[in-house]
C-alpha atoms as a PDB file:
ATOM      1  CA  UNK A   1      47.912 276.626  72.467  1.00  0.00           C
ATOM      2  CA  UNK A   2      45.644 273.914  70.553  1.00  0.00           C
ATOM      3  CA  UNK A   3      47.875 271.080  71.874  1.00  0.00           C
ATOM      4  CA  UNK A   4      47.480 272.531  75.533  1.00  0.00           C
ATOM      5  CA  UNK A   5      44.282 272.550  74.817  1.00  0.00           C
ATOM      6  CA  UNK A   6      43.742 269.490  73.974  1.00  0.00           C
ATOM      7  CA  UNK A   7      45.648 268.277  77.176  1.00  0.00           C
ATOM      8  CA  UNK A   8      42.976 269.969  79.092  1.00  0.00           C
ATOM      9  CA  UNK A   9      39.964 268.642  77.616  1.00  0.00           C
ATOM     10  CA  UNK A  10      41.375 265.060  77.512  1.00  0.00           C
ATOM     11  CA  UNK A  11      42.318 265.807  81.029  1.00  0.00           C
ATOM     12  CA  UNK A  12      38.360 267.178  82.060  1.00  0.00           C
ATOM     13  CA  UNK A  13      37.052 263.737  80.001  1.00  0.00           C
ATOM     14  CA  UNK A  14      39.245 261.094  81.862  1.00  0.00           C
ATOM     15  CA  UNK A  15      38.687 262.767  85.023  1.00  0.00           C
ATOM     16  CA  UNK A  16      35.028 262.829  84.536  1.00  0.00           C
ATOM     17  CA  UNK A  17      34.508 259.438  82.765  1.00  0.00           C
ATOM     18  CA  UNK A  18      36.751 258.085  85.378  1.00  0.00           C
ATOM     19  CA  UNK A  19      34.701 259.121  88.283  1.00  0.00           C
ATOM     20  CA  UNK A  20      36.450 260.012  90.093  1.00  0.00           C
ATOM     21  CA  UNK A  21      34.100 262.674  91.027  1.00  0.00           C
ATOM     22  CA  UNK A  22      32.320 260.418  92.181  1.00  0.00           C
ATOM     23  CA  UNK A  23      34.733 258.873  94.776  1.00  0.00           C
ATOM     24  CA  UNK A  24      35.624 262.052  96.154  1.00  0.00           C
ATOM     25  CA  UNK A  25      34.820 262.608 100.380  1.00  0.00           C
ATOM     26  CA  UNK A  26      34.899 265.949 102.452  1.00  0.00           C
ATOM     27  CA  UNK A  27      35.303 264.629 106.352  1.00  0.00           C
ATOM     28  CA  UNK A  28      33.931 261.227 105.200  1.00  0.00           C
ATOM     29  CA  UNK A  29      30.714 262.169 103.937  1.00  0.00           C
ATOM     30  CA  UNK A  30      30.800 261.572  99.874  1.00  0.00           C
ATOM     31  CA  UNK A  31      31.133 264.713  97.786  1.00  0.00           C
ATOM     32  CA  UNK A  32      30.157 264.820  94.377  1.00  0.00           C
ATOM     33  CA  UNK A  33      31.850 267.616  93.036  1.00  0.00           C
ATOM     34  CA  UNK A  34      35.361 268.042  90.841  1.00  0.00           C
ATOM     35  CA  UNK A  35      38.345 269.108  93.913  1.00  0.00           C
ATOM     36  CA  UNK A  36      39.194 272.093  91.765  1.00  0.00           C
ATOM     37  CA  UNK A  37      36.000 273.162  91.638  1.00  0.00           C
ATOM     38  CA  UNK A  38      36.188 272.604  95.648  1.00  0.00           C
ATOM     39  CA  UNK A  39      39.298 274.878  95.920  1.00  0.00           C
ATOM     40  CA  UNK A  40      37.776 277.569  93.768  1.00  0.00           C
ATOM     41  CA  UNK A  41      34.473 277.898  96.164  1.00  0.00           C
ATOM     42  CA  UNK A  42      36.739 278.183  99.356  1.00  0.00           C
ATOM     43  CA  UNK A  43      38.669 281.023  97.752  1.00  0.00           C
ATOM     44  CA  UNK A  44      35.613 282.953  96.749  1.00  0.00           C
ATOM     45  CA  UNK A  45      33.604 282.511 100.488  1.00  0.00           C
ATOM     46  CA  UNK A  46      37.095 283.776 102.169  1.00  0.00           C
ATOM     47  CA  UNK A  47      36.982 286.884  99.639  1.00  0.00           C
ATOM     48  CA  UNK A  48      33.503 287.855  99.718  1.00  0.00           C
ATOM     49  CA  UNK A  49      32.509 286.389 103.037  1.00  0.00           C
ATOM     50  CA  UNK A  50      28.434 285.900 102.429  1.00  0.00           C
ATOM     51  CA  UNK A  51      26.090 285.805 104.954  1.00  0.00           C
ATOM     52  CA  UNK A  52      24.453 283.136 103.064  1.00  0.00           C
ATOM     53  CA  UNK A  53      25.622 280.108 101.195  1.00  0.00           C
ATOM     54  CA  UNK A  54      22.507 278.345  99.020  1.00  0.00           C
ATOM     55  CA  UNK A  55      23.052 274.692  97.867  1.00  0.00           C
ATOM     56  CA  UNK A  56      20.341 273.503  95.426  1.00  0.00           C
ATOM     57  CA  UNK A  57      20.909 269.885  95.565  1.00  0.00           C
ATOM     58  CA  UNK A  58      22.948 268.297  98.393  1.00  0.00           C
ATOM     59  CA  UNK A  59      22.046 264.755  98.044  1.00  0.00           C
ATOM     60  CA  UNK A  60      24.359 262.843 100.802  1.00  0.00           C
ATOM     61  CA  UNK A  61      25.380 265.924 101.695  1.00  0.00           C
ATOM     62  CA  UNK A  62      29.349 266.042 101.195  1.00  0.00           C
ATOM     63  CA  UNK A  63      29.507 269.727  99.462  1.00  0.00           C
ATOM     64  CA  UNK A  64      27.026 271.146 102.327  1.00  0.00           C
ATOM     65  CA  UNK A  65      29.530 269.576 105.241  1.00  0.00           C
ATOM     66  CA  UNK A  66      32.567 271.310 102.931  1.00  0.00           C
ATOM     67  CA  UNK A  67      30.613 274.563 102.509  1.00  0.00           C
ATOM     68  CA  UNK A  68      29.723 274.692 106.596  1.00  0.00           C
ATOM     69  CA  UNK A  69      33.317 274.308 107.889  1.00  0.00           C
ATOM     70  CA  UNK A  70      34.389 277.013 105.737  1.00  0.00           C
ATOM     71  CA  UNK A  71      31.693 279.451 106.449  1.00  0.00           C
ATOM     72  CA  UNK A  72      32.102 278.638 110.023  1.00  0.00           C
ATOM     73  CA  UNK A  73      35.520 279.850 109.757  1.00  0.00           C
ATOM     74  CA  UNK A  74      34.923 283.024 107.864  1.00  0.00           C
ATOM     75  CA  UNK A  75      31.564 284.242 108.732  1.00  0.00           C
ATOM     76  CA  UNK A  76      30.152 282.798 112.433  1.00  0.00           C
ATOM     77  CA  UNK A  77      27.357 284.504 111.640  1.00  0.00           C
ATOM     78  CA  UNK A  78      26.553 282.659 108.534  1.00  0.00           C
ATOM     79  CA  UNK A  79      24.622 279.873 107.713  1.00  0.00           C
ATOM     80  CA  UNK A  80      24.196 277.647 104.685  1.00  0.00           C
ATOM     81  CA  UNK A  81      20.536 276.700 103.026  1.00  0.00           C
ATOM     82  CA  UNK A  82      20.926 272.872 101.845  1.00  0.00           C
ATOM     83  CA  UNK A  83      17.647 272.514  99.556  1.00  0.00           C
ATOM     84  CA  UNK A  84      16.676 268.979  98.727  1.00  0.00           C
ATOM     85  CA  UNK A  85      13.479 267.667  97.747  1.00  0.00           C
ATOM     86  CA  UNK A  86      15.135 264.264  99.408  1.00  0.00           C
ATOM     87  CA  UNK A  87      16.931 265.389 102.678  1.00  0.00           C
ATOM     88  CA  UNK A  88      16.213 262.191 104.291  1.00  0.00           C
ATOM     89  CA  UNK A  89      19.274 261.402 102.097  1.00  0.00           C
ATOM     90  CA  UNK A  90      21.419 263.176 103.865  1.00  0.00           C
ATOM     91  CA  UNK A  91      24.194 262.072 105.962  1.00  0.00           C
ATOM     92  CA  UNK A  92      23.317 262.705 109.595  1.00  0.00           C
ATOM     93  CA  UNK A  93      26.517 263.972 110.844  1.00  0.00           C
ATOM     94  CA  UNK A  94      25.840 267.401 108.224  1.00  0.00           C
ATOM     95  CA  UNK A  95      22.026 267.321 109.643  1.00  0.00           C
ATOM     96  CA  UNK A  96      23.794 268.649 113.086  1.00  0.00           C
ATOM     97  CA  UNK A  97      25.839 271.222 112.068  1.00  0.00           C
ATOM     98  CA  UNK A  98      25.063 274.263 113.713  1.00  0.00           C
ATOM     99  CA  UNK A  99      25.076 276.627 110.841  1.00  0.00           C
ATOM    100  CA  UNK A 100      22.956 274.514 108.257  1.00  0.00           C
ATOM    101  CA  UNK A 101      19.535 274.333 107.640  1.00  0.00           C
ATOM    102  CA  UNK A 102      17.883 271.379 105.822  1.00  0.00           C
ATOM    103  CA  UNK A 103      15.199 272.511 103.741  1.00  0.00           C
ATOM    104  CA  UNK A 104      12.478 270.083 101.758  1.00  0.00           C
ATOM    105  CA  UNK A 105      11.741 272.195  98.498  1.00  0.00           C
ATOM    106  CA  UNK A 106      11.634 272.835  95.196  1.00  0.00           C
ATOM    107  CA  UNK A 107      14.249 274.827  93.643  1.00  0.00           C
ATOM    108  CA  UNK A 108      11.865 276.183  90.883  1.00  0.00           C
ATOM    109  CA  UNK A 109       8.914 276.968  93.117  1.00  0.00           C
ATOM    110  CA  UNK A 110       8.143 280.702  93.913  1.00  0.00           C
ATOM    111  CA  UNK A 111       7.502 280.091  97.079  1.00  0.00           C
ATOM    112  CA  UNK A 112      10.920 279.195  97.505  1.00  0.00           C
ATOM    113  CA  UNK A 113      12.202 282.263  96.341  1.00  0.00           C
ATOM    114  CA  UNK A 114       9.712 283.878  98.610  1.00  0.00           C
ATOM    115  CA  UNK A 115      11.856 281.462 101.554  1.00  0.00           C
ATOM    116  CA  UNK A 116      15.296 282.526 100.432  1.00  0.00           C
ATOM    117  CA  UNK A 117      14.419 286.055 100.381  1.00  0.00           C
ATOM    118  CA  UNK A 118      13.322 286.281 103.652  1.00  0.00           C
ATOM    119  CA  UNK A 119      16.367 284.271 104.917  1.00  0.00           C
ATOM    120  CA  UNK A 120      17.929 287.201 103.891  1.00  0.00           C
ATOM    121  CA  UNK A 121      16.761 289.736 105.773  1.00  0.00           C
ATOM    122  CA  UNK A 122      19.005 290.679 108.159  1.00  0.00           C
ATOM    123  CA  UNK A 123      21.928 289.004 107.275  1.00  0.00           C
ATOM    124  CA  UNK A 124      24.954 290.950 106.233  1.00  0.00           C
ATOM    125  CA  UNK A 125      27.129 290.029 103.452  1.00  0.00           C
ATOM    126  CA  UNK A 126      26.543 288.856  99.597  1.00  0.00           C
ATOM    127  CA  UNK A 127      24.763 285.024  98.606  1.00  0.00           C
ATOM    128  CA  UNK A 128      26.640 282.626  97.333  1.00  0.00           C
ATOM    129  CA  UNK A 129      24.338 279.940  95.252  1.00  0.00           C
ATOM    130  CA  UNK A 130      25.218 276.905  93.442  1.00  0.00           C
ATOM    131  CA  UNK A 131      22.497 275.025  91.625  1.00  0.00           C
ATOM    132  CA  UNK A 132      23.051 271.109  91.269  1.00  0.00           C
ATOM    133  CA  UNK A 133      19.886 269.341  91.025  1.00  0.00           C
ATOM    134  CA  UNK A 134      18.153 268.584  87.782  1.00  0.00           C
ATOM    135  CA  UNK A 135      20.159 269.109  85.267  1.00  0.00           C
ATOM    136  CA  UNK A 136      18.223 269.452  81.755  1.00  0.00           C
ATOM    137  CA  UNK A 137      17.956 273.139  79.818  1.00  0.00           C
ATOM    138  CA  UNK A 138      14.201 273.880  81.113  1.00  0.00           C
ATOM    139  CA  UNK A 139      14.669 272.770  84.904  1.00  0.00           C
ATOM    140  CA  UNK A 140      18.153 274.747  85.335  1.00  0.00           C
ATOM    141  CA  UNK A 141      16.662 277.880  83.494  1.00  0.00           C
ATOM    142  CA  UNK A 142      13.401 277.801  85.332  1.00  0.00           C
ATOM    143  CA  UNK A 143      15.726 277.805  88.638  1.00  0.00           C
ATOM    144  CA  UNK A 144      17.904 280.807  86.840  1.00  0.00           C
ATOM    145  CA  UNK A 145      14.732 282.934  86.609  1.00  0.00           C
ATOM    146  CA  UNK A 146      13.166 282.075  89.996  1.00  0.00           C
ATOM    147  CA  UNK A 147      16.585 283.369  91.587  1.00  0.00           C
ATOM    148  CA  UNK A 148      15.571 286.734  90.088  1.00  0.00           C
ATOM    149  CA  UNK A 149      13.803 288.203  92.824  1.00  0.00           C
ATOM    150  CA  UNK A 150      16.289 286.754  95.060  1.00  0.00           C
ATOM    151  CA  UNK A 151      19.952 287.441  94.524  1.00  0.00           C
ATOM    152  CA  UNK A 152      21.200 291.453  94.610  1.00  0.00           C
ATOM    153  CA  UNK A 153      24.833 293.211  92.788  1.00  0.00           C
ATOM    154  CA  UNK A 154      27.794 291.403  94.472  1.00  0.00           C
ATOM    155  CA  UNK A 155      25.828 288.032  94.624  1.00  0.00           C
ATOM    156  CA  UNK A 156      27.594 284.657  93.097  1.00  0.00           C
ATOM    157  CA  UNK A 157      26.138 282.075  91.120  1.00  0.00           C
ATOM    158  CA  UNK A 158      27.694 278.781  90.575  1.00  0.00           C
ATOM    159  CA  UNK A 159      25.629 277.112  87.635  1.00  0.00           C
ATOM    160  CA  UNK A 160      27.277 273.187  87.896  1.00  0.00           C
ATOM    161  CA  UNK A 161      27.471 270.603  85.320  1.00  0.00           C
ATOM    162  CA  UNK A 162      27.351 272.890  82.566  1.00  0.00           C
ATOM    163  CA  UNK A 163      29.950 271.015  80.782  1.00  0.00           C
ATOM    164  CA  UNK A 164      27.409 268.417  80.039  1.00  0.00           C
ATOM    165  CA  UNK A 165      26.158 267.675  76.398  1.00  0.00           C
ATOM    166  CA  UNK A 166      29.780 268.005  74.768  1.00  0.00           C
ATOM    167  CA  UNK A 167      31.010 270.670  77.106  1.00  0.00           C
ATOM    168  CA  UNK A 168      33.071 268.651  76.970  1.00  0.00           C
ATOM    169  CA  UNK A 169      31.791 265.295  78.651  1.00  0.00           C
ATOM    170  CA  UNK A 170      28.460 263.764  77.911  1.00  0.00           C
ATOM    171  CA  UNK A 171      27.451 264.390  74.293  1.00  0.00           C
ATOM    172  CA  UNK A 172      24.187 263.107  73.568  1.00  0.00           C
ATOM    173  CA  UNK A 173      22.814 264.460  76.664  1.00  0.00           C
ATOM    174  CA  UNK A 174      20.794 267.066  75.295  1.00  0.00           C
ATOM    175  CA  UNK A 175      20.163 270.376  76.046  1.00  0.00           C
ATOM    176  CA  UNK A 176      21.509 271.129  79.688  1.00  0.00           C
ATOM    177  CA  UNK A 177      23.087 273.588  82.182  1.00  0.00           C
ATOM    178  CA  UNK A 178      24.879 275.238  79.447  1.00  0.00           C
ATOM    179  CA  UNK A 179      22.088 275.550  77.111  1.00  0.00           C
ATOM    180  CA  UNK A 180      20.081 277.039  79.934  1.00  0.00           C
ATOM    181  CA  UNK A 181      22.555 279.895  80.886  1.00  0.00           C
ATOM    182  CA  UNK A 182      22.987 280.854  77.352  1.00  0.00           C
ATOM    183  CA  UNK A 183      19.221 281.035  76.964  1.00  0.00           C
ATOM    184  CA  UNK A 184      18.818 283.063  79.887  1.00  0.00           C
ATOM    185  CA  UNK A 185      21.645 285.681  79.351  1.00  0.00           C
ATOM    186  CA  UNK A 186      19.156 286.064  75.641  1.00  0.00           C
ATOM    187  CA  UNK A 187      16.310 286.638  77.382  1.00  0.00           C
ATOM    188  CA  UNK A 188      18.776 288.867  80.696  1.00  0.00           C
ATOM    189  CA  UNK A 189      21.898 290.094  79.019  1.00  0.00           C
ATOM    190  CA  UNK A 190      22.441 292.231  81.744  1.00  0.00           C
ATOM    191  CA  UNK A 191      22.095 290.527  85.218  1.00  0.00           C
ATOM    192  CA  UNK A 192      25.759 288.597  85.585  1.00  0.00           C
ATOM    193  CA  UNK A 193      28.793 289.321  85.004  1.00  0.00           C
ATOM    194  CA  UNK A 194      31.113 286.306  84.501  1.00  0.00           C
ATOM    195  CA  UNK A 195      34.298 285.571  86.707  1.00  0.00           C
ATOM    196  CA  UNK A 196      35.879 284.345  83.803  1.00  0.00           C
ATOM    197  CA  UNK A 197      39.556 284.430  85.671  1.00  0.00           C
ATOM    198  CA  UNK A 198      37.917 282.194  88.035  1.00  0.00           C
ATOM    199  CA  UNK A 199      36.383 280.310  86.126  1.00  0.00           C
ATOM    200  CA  UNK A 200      40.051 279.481  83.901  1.00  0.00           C
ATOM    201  CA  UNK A 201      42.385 278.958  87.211  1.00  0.00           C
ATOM    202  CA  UNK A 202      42.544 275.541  87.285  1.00  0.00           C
ATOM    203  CA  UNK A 203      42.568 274.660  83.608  1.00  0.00           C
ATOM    204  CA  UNK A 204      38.992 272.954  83.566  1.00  0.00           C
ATOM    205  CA  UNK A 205      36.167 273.140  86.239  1.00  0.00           C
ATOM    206  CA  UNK A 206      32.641 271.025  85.915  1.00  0.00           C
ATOM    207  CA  UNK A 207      31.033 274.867  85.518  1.00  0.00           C
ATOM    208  CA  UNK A 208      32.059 275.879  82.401  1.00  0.00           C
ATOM    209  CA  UNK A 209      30.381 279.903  82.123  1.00  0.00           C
ATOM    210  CA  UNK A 210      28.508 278.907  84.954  1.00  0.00           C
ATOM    211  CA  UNK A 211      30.691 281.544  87.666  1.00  0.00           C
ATOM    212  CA  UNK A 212      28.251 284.462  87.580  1.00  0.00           C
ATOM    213  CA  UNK A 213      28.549 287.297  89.959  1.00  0.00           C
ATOM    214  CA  UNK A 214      25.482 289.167  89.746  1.00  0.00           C
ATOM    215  CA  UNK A 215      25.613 292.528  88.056  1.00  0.00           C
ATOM    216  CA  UNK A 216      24.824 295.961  89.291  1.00  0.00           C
ATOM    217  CA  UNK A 217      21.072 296.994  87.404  1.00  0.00           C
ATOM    218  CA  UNK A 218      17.839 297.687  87.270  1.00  0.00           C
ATOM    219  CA  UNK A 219      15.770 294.932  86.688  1.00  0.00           C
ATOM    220  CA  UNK A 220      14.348 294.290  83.127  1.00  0.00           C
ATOM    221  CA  UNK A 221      11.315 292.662  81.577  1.00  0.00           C
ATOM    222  CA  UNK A 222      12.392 289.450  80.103  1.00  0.00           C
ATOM    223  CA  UNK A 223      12.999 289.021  76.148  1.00  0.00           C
ATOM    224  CA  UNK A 224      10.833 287.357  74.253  1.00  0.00           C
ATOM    225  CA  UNK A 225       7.517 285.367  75.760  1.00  0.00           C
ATOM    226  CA  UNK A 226       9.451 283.912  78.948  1.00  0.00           C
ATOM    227  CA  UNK A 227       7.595 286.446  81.341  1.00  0.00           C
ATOM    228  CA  UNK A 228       5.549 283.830  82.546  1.00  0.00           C
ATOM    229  CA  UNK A 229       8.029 281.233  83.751  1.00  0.00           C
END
Protein backbone atom coordinates (compact mmCIF):
# COMPACT_ATOMS: atom_id res chain seq x y z
CA UNK A 1 0.00 0.00 0.00
CA UNK A 2 3.01 2.49 0.93
CA UNK A 3 4.56 1.96 -2.54
CA UNK A 4 1.06 2.78 -4.18
CA UNK A 5 1.13 5.40 -2.21
CA UNK A 6 3.92 6.80 -3.01
CA UNK A 7 2.99 6.46 -6.81
CA UNK A 8 0.16 8.72 -6.05
CA UNK A 9 1.76 11.47 -4.34
CA UNK A 10 4.70 11.54 -6.83
CA UNK A 11 1.98 11.41 -9.36
CA UNK A 12 -0.20 14.67 -7.56
CA UNK A 13 3.58 16.55 -7.35
CA UNK A 14 4.63 16.13 -11.09
CA UNK A 15 1.26 16.87 -12.19
CA UNK A 16 1.09 19.95 -10.15
CA UNK A 17 4.73 21.19 -10.47
CA UNK A 18 4.34 20.45 -14.08
CA UNK A 19 1.43 22.68 -14.66
CA UNK A 20 -0.20 21.30 -16.26
CA UNK A 21 -3.09 22.63 -14.43
CA UNK A 22 -2.34 25.38 -15.65
CA UNK A 23 -2.56 24.55 -19.42
CA UNK A 24 -5.75 22.95 -19.10
CA UNK A 25 -8.99 24.63 -21.44
CA UNK A 26 -12.84 23.87 -21.16
CA UNK A 27 -14.31 25.10 -24.83
CA UNK A 28 -11.16 27.27 -25.21
CA UNK A 29 -11.44 29.41 -22.35
CA UNK A 30 -8.36 28.43 -19.82
CA UNK A 31 -9.34 26.37 -16.80
CA UNK A 32 -7.34 26.24 -13.87
CA UNK A 33 -8.38 23.31 -12.19
CA UNK A 34 -6.87 19.44 -11.99
CA UNK A 35 -9.30 17.26 -14.95
CA UNK A 36 -10.07 14.78 -12.21
CA UNK A 37 -11.17 17.17 -10.10
CA UNK A 38 -13.32 18.33 -13.33
CA UNK A 39 -14.84 14.80 -13.72
CA UNK A 40 -15.66 14.53 -10.05
CA UNK A 41 -17.85 17.99 -10.08
CA UNK A 42 -19.85 16.77 -13.22
CA UNK A 43 -20.73 13.55 -11.44
CA UNK A 44 -21.90 15.24 -8.30
CA UNK A 45 -24.22 18.22 -10.29
CA UNK A 46 -25.85 15.13 -12.39
CA UNK A 47 -26.57 13.35 -8.87
CA UNK A 48 -27.77 16.08 -6.82
CA UNK A 49 -28.92 18.44 -9.52
CA UNK A 50 -28.65 22.05 -7.50
CA UNK A 51 -30.48 24.86 -8.29
CA UNK A 52 -27.44 26.79 -7.63
CA UNK A 53 -23.81 26.38 -8.46
CA UNK A 54 -21.45 29.19 -6.44
CA UNK A 55 -17.88 29.76 -7.83
CA UNK A 56 -15.73 31.92 -5.50
CA UNK A 57 -13.03 32.83 -7.80
CA UNK A 58 -13.41 32.41 -11.59
CA UNK A 59 -10.62 34.45 -12.84
CA UNK A 60 -10.68 33.89 -16.87
CA UNK A 61 -13.46 32.08 -16.32
CA UNK A 62 -12.76 28.39 -17.70
CA UNK A 63 -14.40 26.38 -14.56
CA UNK A 64 -17.61 28.83 -14.71
CA UNK A 65 -18.01 28.02 -18.76
CA UNK A 66 -17.47 24.04 -17.57
CA UNK A 67 -19.88 24.43 -14.63
CA UNK A 68 -22.72 26.30 -17.07
CA UNK A 69 -22.84 23.63 -19.82
CA UNK A 70 -23.37 21.06 -17.33
CA UNK A 71 -25.99 22.72 -15.30
CA UNK A 72 -27.63 23.67 -18.47
CA UNK A 73 -27.97 20.11 -19.18
CA UNK A 74 -29.21 18.92 -15.86
CA UNK A 75 -31.09 21.67 -14.30
CA UNK A 76 -32.56 24.49 -17.06
CA UNK A 77 -33.66 26.09 -14.32
CA UNK A 78 -30.36 26.64 -12.73
CA UNK A 79 -27.96 29.16 -12.77
CA UNK A 80 -24.38 29.54 -11.62
CA UNK A 81 -23.03 32.66 -9.28
CA UNK A 82 -19.33 33.43 -10.68
CA UNK A 83 -17.97 35.83 -7.75
CA UNK A 84 -14.88 37.79 -8.62
CA UNK A 85 -13.64 40.83 -7.18
CA UNK A 86 -11.95 41.12 -10.94
CA UNK A 87 -14.69 40.02 -13.47
CA UNK A 88 -13.41 42.31 -16.01
CA UNK A 89 -11.03 39.29 -16.26
CA UNK A 90 -13.26 37.22 -17.54
CA UNK A 91 -13.45 35.77 -20.88
CA UNK A 92 -16.37 37.32 -22.73
CA UNK A 93 -17.76 34.36 -24.39
CA UNK A 94 -18.73 32.93 -20.38
CA UNK A 95 -20.04 36.73 -19.70
CA UNK A 96 -23.06 35.62 -22.24
CA UNK A 97 -24.10 32.56 -21.06
CA UNK A 98 -27.55 32.56 -20.25
CA UNK A 99 -27.48 30.86 -16.94
CA UNK A 100 -24.47 32.81 -15.28
CA UNK A 101 -24.34 35.73 -13.38
CA UNK A 102 -21.13 37.79 -12.93
CA UNK A 103 -20.96 39.16 -9.62
CA UNK A 104 -18.17 41.92 -8.28
CA UNK A 105 -17.75 40.87 -4.49
CA UNK A 106 -16.12 39.80 -1.75
CA UNK A 107 -16.31 36.31 -0.76
CA UNK A 108 -15.83 37.14 3.01
CA UNK A 109 -18.22 40.07 3.18
CA UNK A 110 -21.64 39.56 4.97
CA UNK A 111 -23.30 41.24 2.68
CA UNK A 112 -22.49 38.68 0.35
CA UNK A 113 -23.90 36.06 2.24
CA UNK A 114 -26.88 38.29 2.62
CA UNK A 115 -26.70 38.12 -1.74
CA UNK A 116 -26.37 34.37 -1.93
CA UNK A 117 -29.11 33.80 0.39
CA UNK A 118 -31.52 35.60 -1.31
CA UNK A 119 -30.46 34.02 -4.67
CA UNK A 120 -31.82 31.25 -3.08
CA UNK A 121 -35.09 31.85 -2.53
CA UNK A 122 -37.07 30.17 -4.74
CA UNK A 123 -34.89 27.98 -6.33
CA UNK A 124 -35.33 24.28 -5.92
CA UNK A 125 -32.58 21.93 -5.42
CA UNK A 126 -29.27 21.82 -3.04
CA UNK A 127 -25.95 24.56 -3.59
CA UNK A 128 -23.10 23.45 -4.82
CA UNK A 129 -20.00 25.92 -3.74
CA UNK A 130 -16.44 25.78 -4.48
CA UNK A 131 -14.17 28.39 -2.96
CA UNK A 132 -10.92 29.28 -5.06
CA UNK A 133 -9.81 32.67 -4.40
CA UNK A 134 -7.35 33.58 -1.72
CA UNK A 135 -5.88 30.91 -0.55
CA UNK A 136 -4.11 31.52 3.01
CA UNK A 137 -5.67 29.82 6.49
CA UNK A 138 -7.51 33.22 7.66
CA UNK A 139 -9.07 34.28 4.16
CA UNK A 140 -10.42 30.58 3.33
CA UNK A 141 -11.78 30.20 7.00
CA UNK A 142 -13.29 33.62 7.13
CA UNK A 143 -15.15 32.49 3.73
CA UNK A 144 -16.00 28.93 5.63
CA UNK A 145 -17.83 30.87 8.37
CA UNK A 146 -19.55 33.52 6.21
CA UNK A 147 -21.15 30.45 4.23
CA UNK A 148 -22.84 29.66 7.56
CA UNK A 149 -25.93 31.43 7.20
CA UNK A 150 -25.98 30.40 3.71
CA UNK A 151 -25.72 26.76 2.80
CA UNK A 152 -28.65 24.17 4.32
CA UNK A 153 -28.37 19.79 4.91
CA UNK A 154 -27.74 18.32 1.40
CA UNK A 155 -25.53 21.37 0.38
CA UNK A 156 -21.79 20.66 -1.15
CA UNK A 157 -18.74 22.37 -0.47
CA UNK A 158 -15.71 22.09 -2.56
CA UNK A 159 -12.80 23.72 -0.42
CA UNK A 160 -9.81 23.82 -3.46
CA UNK A 161 -6.18 23.91 -3.11
CA UNK A 162 -6.14 22.38 0.14
CA UNK A 163 -3.27 20.30 -0.78
CA UNK A 164 -1.13 23.32 -0.49
CA UNK A 165 1.63 23.69 2.26
CA UNK A 166 2.87 19.91 1.96
CA UNK A 167 -0.51 18.47 1.17
CA UNK A 168 1.35 17.37 -0.75
CA UNK A 169 2.65 20.24 -3.17
CA UNK A 170 3.88 23.55 -1.96
CA UNK A 171 5.62 23.20 1.41
CA UNK A 172 6.67 26.36 2.72
CA UNK A 173 3.49 27.93 1.87
CA UNK A 174 2.17 28.35 5.16
CA UNK A 175 -0.89 27.86 6.68
CA UNK A 176 -3.65 27.41 3.89
CA UNK A 177 -6.93 25.78 2.72
CA UNK A 178 -6.19 22.81 4.74
CA UNK A 179 -5.25 24.51 7.83
CA UNK A 180 -8.44 26.51 7.53
CA UNK A 181 -10.91 23.51 7.27
CA UNK A 182 -9.30 21.78 10.10
CA UNK A 183 -9.64 24.93 12.18
CA UNK A 184 -13.10 25.34 11.37
CA UNK A 185 -14.40 21.70 11.88
CA UNK A 186 -12.59 22.72 15.85
CA UNK A 187 -14.48 25.51 16.21
CA UNK A 188 -18.01 23.41 13.93
CA UNK A 189 -17.48 19.72 14.37
CA UNK A 190 -20.79 19.20 13.33
CA UNK A 191 -21.79 21.11 10.10
CA UNK A 192 -20.13 18.71 7.14
CA UNK A 193 -19.94 15.59 6.57
CA UNK A 194 -17.07 14.54 4.25
CA UNK A 195 -17.56 12.62 0.85
CA UNK A 196 -14.57 10.87 1.54
CA UNK A 197 -15.40 8.12 -1.41
CA UNK A 198 -15.44 11.06 -3.55
CA UNK A 199 -12.96 12.60 -2.51
CA UNK A 200 -10.47 9.05 -3.04
CA UNK A 201 -11.93 8.11 -6.73
CA UNK A 202 -9.38 9.28 -8.69
CA UNK A 203 -6.34 8.56 -6.56
CA UNK A 204 -5.45 12.35 -5.82
CA UNK A 205 -7.65 15.52 -6.34
CA UNK A 206 -6.26 19.35 -5.65
CA UNK A 207 -9.10 19.21 -2.57
CA UNK A 208 -7.73 17.05 -0.28
CA UNK A 209 -10.79 16.94 2.84
CA UNK A 210 -12.08 19.76 1.14
CA UNK A 211 -15.57 17.59 -0.36
CA UNK A 212 -18.00 18.62 2.37
CA UNK A 213 -21.64 17.95 2.07
CA UNK A 214 -23.28 19.89 4.61
CA UNK A 215 -24.71 18.04 7.56
CA UNK A 216 -28.19 17.79 8.88
CA UNK A 217 -28.20 20.18 12.48
CA UNK A 218 -29.02 22.74 14.41
CA UNK A 219 -26.81 25.45 14.29
CA UNK A 220 -24.20 25.95 17.12
CA UNK A 221 -22.33 28.81 18.73
CA UNK A 222 -18.83 28.66 17.56
CA UNK A 223 -15.88 27.19 19.87
CA UNK A 224 -13.66 29.20 21.31
CA UNK A 225 -13.52 33.30 20.67
CA UNK A 226 -14.25 33.03 16.75
CA UNK A 227 -17.93 34.38 17.24
CA UNK A 228 -16.97 37.51 15.91
CA UNK A 229 -15.50 36.63 12.53
Amino acid sequence: MKDSDDVITGFHRWYYENNVWDRTSFLGVKCLKSVLDLWNYQEILAEIRPGLVIEMGSYLGGATLFFSVILAKINPDGAVIALDTKPDRIDPRVCGQENVRIVCASSTDPSTAALLKNERIGRAGPAFVILDTKHDKEHVLAEMINLRSVLKSGDYLIVEDSNFNGHPVLPGFGPGPMEAIMEYETLYPDDYVHDSSRENKFGFTFAPRGFLIRADFEPAKPAGNHASR
